[in-house]
C-alpha atoms as a PDB file:
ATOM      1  CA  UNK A   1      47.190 -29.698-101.025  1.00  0.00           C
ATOM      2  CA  UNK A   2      44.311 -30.428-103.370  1.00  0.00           C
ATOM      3  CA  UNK A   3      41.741 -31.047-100.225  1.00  0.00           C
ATOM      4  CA  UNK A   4      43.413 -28.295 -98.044  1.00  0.00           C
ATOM      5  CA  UNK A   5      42.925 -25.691-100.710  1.00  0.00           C
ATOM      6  CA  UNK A   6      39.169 -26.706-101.568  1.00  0.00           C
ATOM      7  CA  UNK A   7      37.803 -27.254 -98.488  1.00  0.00           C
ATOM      8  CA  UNK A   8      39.958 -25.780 -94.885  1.00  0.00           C
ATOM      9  CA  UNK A   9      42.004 -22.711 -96.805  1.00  0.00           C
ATOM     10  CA  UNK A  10      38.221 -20.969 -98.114  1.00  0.00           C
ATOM     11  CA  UNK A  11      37.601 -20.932 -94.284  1.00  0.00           C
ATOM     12  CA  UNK A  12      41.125 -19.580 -93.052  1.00  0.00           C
ATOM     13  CA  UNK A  13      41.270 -17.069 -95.544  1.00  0.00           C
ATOM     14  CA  UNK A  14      37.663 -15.760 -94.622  1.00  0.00           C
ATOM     15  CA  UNK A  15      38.687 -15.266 -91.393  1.00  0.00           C
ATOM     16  CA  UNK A  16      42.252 -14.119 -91.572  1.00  0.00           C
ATOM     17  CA  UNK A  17      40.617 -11.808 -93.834  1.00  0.00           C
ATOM     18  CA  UNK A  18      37.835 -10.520 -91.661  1.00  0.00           C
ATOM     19  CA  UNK A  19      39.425  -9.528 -89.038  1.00  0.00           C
ATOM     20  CA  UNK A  20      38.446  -6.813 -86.923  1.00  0.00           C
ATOM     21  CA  UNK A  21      42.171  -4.457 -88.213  1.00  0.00           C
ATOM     22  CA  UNK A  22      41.009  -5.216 -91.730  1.00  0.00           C
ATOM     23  CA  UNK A  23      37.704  -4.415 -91.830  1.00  0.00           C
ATOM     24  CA  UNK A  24      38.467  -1.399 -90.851  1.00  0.00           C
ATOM     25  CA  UNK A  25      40.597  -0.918 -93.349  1.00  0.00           C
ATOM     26  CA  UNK A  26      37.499  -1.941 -95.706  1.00  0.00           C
ATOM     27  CA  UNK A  27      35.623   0.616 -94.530  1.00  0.00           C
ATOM     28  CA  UNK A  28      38.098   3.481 -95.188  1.00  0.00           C
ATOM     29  CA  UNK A  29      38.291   2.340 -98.964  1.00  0.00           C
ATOM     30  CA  UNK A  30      35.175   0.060-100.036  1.00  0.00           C
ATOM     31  CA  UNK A  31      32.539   2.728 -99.774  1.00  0.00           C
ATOM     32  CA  UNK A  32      34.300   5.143-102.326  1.00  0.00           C
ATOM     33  CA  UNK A  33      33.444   2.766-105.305  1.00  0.00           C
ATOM     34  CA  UNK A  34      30.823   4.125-107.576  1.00  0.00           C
ATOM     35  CA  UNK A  35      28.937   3.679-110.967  1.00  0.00           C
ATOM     36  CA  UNK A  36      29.736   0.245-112.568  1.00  0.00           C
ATOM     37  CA  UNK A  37      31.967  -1.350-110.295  1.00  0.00           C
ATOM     38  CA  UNK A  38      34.433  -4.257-110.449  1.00  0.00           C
ATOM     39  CA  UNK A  39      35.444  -6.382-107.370  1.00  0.00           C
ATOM     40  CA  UNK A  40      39.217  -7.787-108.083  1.00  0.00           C
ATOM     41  CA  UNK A  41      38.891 -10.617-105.906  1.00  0.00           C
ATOM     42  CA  UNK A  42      35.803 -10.084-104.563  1.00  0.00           C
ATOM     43  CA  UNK A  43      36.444 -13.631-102.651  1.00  0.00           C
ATOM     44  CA  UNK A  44      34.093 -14.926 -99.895  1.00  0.00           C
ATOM     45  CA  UNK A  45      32.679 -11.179 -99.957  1.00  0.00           C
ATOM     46  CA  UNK A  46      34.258  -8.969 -97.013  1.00  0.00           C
ATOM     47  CA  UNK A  47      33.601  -6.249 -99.040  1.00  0.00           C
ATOM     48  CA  UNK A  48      30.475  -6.129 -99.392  1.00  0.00           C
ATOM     49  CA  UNK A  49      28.834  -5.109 -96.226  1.00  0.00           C
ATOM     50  CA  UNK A  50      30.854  -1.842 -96.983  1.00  0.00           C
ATOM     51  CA  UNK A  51      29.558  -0.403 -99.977  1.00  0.00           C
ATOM     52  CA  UNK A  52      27.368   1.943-100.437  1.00  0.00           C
ATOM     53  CA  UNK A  53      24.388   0.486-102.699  1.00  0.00           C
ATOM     54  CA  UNK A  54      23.389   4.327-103.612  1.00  0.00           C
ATOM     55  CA  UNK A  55      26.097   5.047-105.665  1.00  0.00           C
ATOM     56  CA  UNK A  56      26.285   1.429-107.190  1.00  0.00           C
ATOM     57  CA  UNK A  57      25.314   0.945-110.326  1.00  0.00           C
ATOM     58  CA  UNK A  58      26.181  -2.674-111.746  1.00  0.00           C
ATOM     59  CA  UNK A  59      28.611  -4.069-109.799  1.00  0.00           C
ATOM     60  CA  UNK A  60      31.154  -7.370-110.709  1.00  0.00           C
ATOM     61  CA  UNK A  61      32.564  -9.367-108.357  1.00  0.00           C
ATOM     62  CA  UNK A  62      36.020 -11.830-110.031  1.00  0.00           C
ATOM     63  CA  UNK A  63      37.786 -14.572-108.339  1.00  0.00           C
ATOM     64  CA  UNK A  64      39.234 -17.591-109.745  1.00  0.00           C
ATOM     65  CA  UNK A  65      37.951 -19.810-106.678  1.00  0.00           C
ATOM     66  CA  UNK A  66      34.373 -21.374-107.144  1.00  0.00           C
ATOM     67  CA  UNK A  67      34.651 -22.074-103.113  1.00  0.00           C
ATOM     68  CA  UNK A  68      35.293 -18.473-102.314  1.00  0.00           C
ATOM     69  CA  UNK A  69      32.246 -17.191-104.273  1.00  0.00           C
ATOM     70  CA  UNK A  70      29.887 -19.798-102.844  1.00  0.00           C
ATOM     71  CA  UNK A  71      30.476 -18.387 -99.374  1.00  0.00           C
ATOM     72  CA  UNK A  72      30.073 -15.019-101.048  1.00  0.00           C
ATOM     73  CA  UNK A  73      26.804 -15.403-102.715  1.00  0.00           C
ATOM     74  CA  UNK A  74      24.282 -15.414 -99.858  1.00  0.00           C
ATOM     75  CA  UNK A  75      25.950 -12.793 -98.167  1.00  0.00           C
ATOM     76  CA  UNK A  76      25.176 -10.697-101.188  1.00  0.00           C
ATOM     77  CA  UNK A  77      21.625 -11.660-101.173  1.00  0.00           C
ATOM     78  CA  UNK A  78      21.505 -10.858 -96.750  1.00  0.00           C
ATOM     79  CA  UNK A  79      23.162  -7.546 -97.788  1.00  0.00           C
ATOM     80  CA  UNK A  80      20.448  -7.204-100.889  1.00  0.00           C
ATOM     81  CA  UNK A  81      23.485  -6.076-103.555  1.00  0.00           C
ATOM     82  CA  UNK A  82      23.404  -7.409-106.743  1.00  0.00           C
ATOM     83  CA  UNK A  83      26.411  -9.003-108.087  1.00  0.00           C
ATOM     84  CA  UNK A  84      27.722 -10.637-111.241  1.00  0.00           C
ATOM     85  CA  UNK A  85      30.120 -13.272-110.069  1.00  0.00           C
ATOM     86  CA  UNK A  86      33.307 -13.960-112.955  1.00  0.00           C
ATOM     87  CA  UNK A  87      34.850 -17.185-111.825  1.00  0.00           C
ATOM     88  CA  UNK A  88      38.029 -16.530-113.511  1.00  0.00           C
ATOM     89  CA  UNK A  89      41.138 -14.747-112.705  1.00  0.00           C
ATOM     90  CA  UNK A  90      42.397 -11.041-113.284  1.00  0.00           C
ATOM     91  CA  UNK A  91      45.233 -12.141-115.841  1.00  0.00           C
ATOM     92  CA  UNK A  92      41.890 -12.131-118.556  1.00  0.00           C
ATOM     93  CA  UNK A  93      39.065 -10.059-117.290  1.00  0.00           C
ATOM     94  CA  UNK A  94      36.428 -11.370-119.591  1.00  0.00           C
ATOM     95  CA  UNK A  95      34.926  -7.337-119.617  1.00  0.00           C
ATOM     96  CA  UNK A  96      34.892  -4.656-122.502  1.00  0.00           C
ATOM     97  CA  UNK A  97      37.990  -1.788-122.859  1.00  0.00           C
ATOM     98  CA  UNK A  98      36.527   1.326-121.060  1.00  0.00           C
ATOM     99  CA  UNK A  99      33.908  -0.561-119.648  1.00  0.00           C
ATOM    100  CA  UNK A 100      34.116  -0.013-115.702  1.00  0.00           C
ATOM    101  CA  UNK A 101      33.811   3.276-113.454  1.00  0.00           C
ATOM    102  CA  UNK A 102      35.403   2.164-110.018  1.00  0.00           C
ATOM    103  CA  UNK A 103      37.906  -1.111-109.918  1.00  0.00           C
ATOM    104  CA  UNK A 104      38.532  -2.254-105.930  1.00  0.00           C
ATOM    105  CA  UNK A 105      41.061  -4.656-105.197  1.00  0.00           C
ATOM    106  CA  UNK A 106      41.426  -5.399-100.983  1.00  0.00           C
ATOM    107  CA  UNK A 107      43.855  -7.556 -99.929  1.00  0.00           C
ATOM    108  CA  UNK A 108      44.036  -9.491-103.800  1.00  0.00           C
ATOM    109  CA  UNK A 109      47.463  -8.139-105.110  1.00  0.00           C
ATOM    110  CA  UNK A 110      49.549 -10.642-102.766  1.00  0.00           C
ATOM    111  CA  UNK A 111      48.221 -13.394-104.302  1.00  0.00           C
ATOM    112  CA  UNK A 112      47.632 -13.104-107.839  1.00  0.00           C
ATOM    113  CA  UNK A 113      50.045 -15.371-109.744  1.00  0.00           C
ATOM    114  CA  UNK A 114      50.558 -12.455-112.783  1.00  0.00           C
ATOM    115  CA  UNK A 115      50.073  -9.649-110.671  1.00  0.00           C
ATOM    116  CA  UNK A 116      51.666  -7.227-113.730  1.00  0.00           C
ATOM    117  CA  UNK A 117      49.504  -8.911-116.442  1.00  0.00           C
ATOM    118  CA  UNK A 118      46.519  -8.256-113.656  1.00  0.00           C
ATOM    119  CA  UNK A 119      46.589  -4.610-113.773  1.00  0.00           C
ATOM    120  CA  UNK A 120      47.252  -4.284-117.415  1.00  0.00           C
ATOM    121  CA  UNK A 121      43.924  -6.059-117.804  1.00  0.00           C
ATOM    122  CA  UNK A 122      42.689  -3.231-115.101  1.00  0.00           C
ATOM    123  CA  UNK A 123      43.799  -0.445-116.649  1.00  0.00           C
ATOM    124  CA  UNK A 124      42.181  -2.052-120.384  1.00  0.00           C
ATOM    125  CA  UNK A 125      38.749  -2.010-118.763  1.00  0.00           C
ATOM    126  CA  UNK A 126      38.890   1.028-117.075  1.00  0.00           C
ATOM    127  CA  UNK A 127      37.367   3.998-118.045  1.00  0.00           C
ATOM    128  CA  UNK A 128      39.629   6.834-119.197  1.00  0.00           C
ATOM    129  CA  UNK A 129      37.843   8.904-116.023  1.00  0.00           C
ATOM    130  CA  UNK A 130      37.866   6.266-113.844  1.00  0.00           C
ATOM    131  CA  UNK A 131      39.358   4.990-110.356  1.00  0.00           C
ATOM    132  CA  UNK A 132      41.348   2.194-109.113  1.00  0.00           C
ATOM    133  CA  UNK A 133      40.769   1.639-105.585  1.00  0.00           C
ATOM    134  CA  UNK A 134      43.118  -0.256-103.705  1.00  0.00           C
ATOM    135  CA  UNK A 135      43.764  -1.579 -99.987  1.00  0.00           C
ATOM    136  CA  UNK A 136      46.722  -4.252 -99.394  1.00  0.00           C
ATOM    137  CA  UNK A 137      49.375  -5.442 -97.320  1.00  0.00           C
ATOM    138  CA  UNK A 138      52.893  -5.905 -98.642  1.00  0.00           C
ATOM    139  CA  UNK A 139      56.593  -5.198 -98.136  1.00  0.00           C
ATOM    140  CA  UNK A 140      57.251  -2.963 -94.829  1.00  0.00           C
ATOM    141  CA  UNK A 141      59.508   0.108 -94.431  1.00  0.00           C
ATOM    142  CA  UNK A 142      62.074  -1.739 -91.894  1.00  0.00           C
ATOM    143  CA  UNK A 143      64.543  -3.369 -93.523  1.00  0.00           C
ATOM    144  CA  UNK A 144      64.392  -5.196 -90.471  1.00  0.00           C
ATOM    145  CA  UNK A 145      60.878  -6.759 -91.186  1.00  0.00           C
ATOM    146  CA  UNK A 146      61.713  -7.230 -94.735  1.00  0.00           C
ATOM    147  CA  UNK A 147      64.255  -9.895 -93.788  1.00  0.00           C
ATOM    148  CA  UNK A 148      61.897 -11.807 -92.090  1.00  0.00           C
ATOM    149  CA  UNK A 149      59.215 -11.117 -95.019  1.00  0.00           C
ATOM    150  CA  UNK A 150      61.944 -12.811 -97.603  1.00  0.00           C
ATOM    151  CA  UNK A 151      62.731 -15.667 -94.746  1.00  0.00           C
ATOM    152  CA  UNK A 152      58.885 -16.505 -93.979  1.00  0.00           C
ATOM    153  CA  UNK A 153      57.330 -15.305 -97.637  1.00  0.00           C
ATOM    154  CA  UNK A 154      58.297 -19.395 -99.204  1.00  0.00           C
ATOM    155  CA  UNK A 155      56.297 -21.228 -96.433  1.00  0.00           C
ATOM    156  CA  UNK A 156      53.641 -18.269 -96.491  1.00  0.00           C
ATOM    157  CA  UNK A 157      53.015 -18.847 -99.800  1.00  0.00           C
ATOM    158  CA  UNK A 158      52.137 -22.588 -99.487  1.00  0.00           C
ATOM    159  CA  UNK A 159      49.711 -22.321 -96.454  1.00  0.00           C
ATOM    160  CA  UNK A 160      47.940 -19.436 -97.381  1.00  0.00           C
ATOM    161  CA  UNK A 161      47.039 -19.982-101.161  1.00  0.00           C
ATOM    162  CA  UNK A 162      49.764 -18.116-103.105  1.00  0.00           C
ATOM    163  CA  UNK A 163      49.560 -14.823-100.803  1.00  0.00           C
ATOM    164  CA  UNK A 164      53.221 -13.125-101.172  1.00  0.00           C
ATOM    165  CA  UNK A 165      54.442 -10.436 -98.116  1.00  0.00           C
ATOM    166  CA  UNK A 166      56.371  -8.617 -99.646  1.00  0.00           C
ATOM    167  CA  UNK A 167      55.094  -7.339-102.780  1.00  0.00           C
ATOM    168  CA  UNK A 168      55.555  -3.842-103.357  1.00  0.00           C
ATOM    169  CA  UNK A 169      52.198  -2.742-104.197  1.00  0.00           C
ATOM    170  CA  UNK A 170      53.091   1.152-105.033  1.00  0.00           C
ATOM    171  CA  UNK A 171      55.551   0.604-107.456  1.00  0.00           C
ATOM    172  CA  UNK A 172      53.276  -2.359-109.022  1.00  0.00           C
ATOM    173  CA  UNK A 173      50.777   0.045-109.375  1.00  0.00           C
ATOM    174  CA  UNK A 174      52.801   2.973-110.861  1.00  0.00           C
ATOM    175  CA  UNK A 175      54.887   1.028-112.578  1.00  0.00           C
ATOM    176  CA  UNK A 176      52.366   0.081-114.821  1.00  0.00           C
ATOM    177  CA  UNK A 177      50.797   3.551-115.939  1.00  0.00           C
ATOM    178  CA  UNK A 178      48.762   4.258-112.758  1.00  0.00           C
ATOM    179  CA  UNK A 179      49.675   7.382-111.163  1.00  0.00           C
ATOM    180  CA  UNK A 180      48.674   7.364-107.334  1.00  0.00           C
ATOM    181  CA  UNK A 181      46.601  10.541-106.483  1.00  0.00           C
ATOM    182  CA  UNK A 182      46.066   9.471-102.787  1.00  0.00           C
ATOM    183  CA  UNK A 183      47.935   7.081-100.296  1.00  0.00           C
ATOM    184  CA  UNK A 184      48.640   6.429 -96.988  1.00  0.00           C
ATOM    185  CA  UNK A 185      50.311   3.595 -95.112  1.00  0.00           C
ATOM    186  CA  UNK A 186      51.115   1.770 -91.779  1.00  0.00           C
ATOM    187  CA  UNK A 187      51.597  -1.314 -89.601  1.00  0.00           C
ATOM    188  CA  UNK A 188      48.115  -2.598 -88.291  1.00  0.00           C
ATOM    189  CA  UNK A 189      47.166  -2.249 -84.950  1.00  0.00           C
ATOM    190  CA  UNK A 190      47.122  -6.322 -83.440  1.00  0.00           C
ATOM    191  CA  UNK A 191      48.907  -7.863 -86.422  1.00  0.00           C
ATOM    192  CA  UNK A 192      51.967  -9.178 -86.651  1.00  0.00           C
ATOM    193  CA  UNK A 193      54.523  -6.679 -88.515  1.00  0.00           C
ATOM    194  CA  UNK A 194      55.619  -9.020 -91.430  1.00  0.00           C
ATOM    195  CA  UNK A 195      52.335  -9.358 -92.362  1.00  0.00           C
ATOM    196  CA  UNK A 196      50.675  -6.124 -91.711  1.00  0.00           C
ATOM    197  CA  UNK A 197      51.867  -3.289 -93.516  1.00  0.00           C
ATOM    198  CA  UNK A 198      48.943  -1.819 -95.220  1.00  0.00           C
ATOM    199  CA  UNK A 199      48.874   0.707 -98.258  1.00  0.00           C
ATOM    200  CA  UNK A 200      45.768   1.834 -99.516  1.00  0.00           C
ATOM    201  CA  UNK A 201      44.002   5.035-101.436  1.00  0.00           C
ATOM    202  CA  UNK A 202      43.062   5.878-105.192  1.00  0.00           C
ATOM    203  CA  UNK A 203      44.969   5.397-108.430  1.00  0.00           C
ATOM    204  CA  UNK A 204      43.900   6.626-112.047  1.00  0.00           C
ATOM    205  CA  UNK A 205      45.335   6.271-115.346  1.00  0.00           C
END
């Protein structure tokens, strides 16, 4: 897998990612981040067509894959936004306590191996006043889609670089001090059900 992940999964995920559903999705959610910004798996850089560089101040941009933010960097520089790239992973966010206005995390949550650790790390470096902004896919209303979420989730996980379906993202957010202020939800439009229940809005602490 050592060759898949380095050099064909960068690719797949980039465009699985970019699709024309979720970019849309992007743009509901990206463009609300302000002052000194963090990018939770900022990736190969989907995001970053969305924001709005007038309300940016500094903004960060983690992911633990060096392949991922290779792809990312020049499409920073064609979008003229500034970024600090942290090749590392959320479980140790190598920022200061109450050090960040806006965290946004798109699509990241599915995959990240601690995702409870994660967002204990988010909450250290957020600012008492500040806003966790969050847009992901994870474990559908049906009951009927979450049995084929559990049946397909093990092979899922293998082929598409650790990304879990059916993660409950609300109760991973509130269950570890976040209250949600705004959500909504639904299936994508052109995406298969298992893997397109979205949930996204704002959290703060």
């Amino acid at each position: 897998m050592g060759l898949y992940n380095k050099y064909i999964l960068p690719k797949v995920l980039n465009c699985a990612c970019g699709s024309k559903p979720i970019n849309y999705q992007r743009n509901k959610i990206v463009p609300l981040a302000e002052g000194v910004v963090l990018d939770i798996g900022i990736g190969s850089g989907l995001n970053i067509p969305f924001y709005n560089k007038s309300k940016i101040k500094y903004l960060y941009g983690l992911d633990p894959s060096k392949e991922l933010i290779e792809i990312a960097k020049p499409l920073a520089d064609k979008n003229q936004l500034k970024i600090e790239f942290l090749e590392c992973g959320a479980e140790n966010i190598p920022l200061l306590d109450n050090s960040i206005d806006t965290v946004l995390i798109t699509y990241t949550m599915c995959t990240i191996p601690d995702v409870t650790l994660s967002i204990s790390e988010i909450t250290r470096v957020l600012k008492n006043n500040g806003k966790l902004l969050f847009c992901e896919h994870g474990l559908a209303p049906d009951p009927n889609i979450v049995k084929w979420q559990k049946r397909i989730n093990p092979i899922w996980n293998k082929i598409a670089g650790g990304c879990n379906l059916n993660r409950n993202i609300p109760e991973l957010i509130t269950s570890s001090g976040f209250k949600i202020s705004n959500m909504e939800e639904m299936y994508l439009p052109n995406t298969p059900k298992f893997a397109g229940y979205n949930y996204w809005g704002v959290a703060r602490k």
